[in-house]
C-alpha atoms as a PDB file:
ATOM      1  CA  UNK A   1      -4.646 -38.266  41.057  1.00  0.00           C
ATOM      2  CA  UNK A   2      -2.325 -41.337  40.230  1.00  0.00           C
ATOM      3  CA  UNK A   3       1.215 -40.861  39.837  1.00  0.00           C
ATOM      4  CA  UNK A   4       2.648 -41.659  35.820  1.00  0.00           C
ATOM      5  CA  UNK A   5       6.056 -42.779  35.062  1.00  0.00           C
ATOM      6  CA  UNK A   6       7.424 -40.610  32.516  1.00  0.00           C
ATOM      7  CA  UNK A   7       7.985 -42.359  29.247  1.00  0.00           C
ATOM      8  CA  UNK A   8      11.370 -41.364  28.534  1.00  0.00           C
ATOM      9  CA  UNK A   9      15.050 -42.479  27.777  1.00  0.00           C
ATOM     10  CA  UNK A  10      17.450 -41.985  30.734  1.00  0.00           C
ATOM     11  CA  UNK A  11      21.322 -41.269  30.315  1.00  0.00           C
ATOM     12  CA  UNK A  12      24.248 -40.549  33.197  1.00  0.00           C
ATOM     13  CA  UNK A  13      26.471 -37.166  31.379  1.00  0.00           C
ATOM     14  CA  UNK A  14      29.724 -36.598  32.343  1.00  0.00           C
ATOM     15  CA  UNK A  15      30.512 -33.193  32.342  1.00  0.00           C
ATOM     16  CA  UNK A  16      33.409 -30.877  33.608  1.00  0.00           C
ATOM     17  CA  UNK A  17      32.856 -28.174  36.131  1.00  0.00           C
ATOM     18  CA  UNK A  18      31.317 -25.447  33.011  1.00  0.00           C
ATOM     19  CA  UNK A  19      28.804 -28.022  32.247  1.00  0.00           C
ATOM     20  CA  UNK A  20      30.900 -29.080  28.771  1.00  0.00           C
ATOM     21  CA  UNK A  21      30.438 -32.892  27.964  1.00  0.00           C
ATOM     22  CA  UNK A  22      32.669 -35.570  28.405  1.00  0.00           C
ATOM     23  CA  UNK A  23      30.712 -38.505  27.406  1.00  0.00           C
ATOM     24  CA  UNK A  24      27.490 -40.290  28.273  1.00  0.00           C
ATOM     25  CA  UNK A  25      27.913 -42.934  30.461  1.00  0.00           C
ATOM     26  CA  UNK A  26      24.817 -45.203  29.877  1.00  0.00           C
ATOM     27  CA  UNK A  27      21.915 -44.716  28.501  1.00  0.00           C
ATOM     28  CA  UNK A  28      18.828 -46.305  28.810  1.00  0.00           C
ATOM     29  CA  UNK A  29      14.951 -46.519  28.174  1.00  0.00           C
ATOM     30  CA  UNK A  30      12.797 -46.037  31.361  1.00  0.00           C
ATOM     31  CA  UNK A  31      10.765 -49.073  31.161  1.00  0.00           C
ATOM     32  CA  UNK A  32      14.815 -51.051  31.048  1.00  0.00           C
ATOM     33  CA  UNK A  33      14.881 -50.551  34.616  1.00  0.00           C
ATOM     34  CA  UNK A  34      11.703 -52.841  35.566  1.00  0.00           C
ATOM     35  CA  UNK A  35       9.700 -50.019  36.454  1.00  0.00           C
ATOM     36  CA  UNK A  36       5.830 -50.150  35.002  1.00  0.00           C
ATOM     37  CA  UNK A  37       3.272 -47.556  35.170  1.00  0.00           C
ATOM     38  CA  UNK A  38       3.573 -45.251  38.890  1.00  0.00           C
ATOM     39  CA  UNK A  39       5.564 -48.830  40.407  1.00  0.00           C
ATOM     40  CA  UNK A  40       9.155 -48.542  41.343  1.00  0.00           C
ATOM     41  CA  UNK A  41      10.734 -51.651  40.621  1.00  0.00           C
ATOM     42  CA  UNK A  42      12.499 -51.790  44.446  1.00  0.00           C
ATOM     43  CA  UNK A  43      14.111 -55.533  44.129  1.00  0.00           C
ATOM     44  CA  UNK A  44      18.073 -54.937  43.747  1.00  0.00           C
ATOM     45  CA  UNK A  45      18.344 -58.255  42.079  1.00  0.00           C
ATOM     46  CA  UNK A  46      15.928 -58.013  39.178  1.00  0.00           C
ATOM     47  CA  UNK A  47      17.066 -53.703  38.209  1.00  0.00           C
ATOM     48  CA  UNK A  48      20.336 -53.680  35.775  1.00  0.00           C
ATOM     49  CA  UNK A  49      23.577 -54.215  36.583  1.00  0.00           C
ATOM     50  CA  UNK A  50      26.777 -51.768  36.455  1.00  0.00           C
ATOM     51  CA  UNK A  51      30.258 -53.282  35.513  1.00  0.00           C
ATOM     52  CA  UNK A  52      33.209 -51.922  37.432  1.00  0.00           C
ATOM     53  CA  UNK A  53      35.078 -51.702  34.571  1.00  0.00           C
ATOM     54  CA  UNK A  54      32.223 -49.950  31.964  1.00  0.00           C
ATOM     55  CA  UNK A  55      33.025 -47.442  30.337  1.00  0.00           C
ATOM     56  CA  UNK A  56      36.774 -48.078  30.378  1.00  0.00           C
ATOM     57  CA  UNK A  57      38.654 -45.058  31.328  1.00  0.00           C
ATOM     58  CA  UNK A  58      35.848 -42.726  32.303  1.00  0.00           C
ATOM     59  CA  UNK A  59      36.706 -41.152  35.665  1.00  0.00           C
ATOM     60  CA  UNK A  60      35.070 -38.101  37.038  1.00  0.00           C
ATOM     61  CA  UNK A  61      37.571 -35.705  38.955  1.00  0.00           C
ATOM     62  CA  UNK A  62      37.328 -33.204  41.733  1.00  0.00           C
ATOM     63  CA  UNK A  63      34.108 -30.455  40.752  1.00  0.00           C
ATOM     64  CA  UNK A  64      33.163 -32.866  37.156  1.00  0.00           C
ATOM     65  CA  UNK A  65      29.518 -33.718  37.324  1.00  0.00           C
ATOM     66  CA  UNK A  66      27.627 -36.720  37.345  1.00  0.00           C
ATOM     67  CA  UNK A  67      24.479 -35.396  35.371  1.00  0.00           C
ATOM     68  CA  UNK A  68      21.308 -37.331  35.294  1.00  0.00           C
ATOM     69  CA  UNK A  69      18.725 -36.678  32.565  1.00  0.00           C
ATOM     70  CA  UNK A  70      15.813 -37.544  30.304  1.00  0.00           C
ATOM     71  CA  UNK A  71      14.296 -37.175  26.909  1.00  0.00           C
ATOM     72  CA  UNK A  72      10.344 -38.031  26.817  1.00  0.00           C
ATOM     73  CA  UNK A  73       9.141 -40.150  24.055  1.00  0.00           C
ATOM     74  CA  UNK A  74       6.037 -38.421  24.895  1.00  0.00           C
ATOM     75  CA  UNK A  75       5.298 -34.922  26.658  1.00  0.00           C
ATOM     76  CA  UNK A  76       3.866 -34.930  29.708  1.00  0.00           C
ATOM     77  CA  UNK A  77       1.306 -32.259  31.886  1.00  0.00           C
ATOM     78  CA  UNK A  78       1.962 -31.732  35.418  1.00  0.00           C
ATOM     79  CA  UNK A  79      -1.502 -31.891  37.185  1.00  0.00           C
ATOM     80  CA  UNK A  80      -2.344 -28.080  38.679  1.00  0.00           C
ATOM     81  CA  UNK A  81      -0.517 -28.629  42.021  1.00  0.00           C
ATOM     82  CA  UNK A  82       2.991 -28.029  41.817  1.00  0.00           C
ATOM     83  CA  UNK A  83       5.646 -30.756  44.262  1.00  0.00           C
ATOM     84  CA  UNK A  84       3.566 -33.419  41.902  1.00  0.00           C
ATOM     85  CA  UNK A  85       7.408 -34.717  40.825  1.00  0.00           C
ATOM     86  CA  UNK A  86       8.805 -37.783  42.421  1.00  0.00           C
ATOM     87  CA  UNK A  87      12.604 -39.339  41.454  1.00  0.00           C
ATOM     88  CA  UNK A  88      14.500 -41.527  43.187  1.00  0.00           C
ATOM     89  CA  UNK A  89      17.582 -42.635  41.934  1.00  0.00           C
ATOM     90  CA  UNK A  90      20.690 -45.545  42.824  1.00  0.00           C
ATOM     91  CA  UNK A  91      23.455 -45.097  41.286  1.00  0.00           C
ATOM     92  CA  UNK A  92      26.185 -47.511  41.876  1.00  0.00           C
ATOM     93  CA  UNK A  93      29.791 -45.878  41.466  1.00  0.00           C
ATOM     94  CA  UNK A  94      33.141 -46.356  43.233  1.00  0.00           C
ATOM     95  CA  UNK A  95      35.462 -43.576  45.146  1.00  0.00           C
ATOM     96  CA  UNK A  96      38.867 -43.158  45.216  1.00  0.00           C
ATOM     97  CA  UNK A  97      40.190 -40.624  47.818  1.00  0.00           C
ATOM     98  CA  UNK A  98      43.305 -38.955  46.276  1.00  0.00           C
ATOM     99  CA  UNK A  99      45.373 -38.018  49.431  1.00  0.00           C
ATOM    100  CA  UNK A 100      44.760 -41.651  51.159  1.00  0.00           C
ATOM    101  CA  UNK A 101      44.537 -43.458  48.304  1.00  0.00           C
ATOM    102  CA  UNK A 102      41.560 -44.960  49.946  1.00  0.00           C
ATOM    103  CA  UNK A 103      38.991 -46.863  47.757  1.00  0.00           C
ATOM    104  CA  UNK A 104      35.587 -47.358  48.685  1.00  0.00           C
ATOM    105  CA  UNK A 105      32.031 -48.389  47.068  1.00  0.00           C
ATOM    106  CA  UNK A 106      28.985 -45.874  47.623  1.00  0.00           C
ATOM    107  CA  UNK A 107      25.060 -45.493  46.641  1.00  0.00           C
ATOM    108  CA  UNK A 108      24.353 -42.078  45.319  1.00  0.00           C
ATOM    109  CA  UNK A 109      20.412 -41.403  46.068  1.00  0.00           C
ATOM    110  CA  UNK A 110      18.761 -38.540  45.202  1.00  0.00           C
ATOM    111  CA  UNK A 111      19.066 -37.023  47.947  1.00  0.00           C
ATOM    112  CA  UNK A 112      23.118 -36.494  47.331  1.00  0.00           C
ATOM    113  CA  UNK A 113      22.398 -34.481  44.462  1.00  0.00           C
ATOM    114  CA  UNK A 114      21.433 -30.961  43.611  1.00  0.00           C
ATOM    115  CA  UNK A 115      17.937 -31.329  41.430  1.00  0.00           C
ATOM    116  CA  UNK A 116      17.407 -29.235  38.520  1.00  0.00           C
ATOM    117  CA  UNK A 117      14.034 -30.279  37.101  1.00  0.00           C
ATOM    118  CA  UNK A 118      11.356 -28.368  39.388  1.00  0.00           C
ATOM    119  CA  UNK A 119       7.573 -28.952  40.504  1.00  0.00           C
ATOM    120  CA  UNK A 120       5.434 -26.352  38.918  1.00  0.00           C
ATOM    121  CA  UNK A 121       1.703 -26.044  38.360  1.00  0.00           C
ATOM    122  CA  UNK A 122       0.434 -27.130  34.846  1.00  0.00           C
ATOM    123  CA  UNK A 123       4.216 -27.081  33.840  1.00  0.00           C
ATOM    124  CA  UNK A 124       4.664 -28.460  30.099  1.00  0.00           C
ATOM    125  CA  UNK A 125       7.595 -30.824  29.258  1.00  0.00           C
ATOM    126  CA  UNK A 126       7.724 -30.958  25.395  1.00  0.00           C
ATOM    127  CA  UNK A 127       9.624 -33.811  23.169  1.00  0.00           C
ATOM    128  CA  UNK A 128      12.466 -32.038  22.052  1.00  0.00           C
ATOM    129  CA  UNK A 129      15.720 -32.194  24.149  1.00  0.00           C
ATOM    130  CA  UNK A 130      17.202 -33.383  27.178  1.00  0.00           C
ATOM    131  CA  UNK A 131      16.275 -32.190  30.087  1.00  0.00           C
ATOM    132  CA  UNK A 132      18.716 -32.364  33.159  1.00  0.00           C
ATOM    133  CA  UNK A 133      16.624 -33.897  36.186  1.00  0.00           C
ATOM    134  CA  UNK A 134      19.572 -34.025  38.715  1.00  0.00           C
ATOM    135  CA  UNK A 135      23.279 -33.318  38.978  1.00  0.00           C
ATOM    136  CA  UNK A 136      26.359 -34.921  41.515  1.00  0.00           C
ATOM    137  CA  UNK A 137      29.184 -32.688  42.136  1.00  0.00           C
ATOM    138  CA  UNK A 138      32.297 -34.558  42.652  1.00  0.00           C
ATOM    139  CA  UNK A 139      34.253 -33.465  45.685  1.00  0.00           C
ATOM    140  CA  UNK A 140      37.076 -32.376  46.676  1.00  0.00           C
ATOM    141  CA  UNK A 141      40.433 -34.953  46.603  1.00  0.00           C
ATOM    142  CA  UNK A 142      37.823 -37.267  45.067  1.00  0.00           C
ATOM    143  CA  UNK A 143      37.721 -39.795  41.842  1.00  0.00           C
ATOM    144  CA  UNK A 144      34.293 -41.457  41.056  1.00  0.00           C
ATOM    145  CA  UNK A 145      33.644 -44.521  38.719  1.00  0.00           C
ATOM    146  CA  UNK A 146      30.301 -45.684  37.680  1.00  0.00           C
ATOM    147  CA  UNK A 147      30.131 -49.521  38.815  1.00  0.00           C
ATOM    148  CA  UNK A 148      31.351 -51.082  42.284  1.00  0.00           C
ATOM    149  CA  UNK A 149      33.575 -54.187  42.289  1.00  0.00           C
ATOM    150  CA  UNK A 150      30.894 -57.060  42.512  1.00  0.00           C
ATOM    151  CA  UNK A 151      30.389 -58.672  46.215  1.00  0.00           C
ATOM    152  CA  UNK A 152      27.282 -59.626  45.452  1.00  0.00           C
ATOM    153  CA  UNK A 153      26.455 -59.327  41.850  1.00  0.00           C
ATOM    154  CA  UNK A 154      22.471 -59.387  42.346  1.00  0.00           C
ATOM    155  CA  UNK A 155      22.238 -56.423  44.315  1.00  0.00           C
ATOM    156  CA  UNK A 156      25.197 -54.518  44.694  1.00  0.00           C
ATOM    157  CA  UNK A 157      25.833 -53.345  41.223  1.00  0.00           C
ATOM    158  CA  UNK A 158      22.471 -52.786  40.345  1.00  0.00           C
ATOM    159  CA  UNK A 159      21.298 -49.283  38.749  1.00  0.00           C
ATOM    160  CA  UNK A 160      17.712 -47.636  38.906  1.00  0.00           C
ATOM    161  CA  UNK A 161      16.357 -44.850  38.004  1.00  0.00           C
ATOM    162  CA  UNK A 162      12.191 -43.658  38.750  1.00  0.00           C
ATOM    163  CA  UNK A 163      10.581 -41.075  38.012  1.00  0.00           C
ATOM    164  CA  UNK A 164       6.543 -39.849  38.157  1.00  0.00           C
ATOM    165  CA  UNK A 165       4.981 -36.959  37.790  1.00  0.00           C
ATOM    166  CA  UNK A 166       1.123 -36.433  38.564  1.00  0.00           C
ATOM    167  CA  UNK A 167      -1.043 -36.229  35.751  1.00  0.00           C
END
């Protein structure tokens, strides 16, 4: 069975350590990111791009969570076997180490974060709310900001989010 790209609108949540809100830090449609039916869109230099400076002010602190979710324009079926989900995310952001004062630019992948939307046989996902896919803890003595400070502006800042799910 082929893989389908969920048709859905993607946003980055800030939220504290109890999960309560502190704003959305972008939001975008699925299909905004280059991707088109089961292809990742895998050139740096074509995905959107992350300003260091957007949103102004927003920094997450030590434990805050960098949330990732969807809400489907359209509900989708998982197929009858479950590990049928695929994401894979790159997420620009810059990191501030308190105690040193040390700034640095990192990736986050999927693989950094804890994932919250499961594989599961025939599972349902109805239109009706967001659903969290993935969420980044922030650690210890650390400040994150979405965006990196441009080197190269065609691949560095650039921001993708994929996701499939077998039909």
């Amino acid at each position: 069975m082929a893989a389908t790209m969920f048709d859905a609108t993607v946003k980055l949540e800030h939220t504290d350590s109890q999960d309560v809100s502190l704003g959305t830090l972008i939001q975008k449609d699925m299909t905004e990111f280059g991707h088109t039916a089961g292809t990742e869109n895998t050139d740096a230099q074509t995905l959107p791009k992350v300003k260091m400076d957007y949103p102004r002010k927003q920094i997450m602190k030590q434990d805050d969570k960098l949330k990732v979710m969807i809400y489907l324009n359209t509900a989708a079926t998982e197929a009858g076997s479950s590990n049928a989900l695929v994401f894979k995310f790159r997420i620009p952001v810059t990191m501030k180490n308190i105690r040193s004062g040390a700034i640095f630019e990192n990736t986050l992948v999927w693989g950094q974060f804890t994932a919250k939307m499961t594989s599961t046989a025939s599972k349902v996902w109805a239109v009706s709310n967001w659903l969290t896919i993935a969420e980044y803890s922030v650690p210890a003595q650390v400040e994150i900001k979405l965006g990196q400070a441009i080197q190269d502006a065609r691949v560095d800042s650039a921001l993708s989010i994929y996701g499939t799910y077998v039909a």
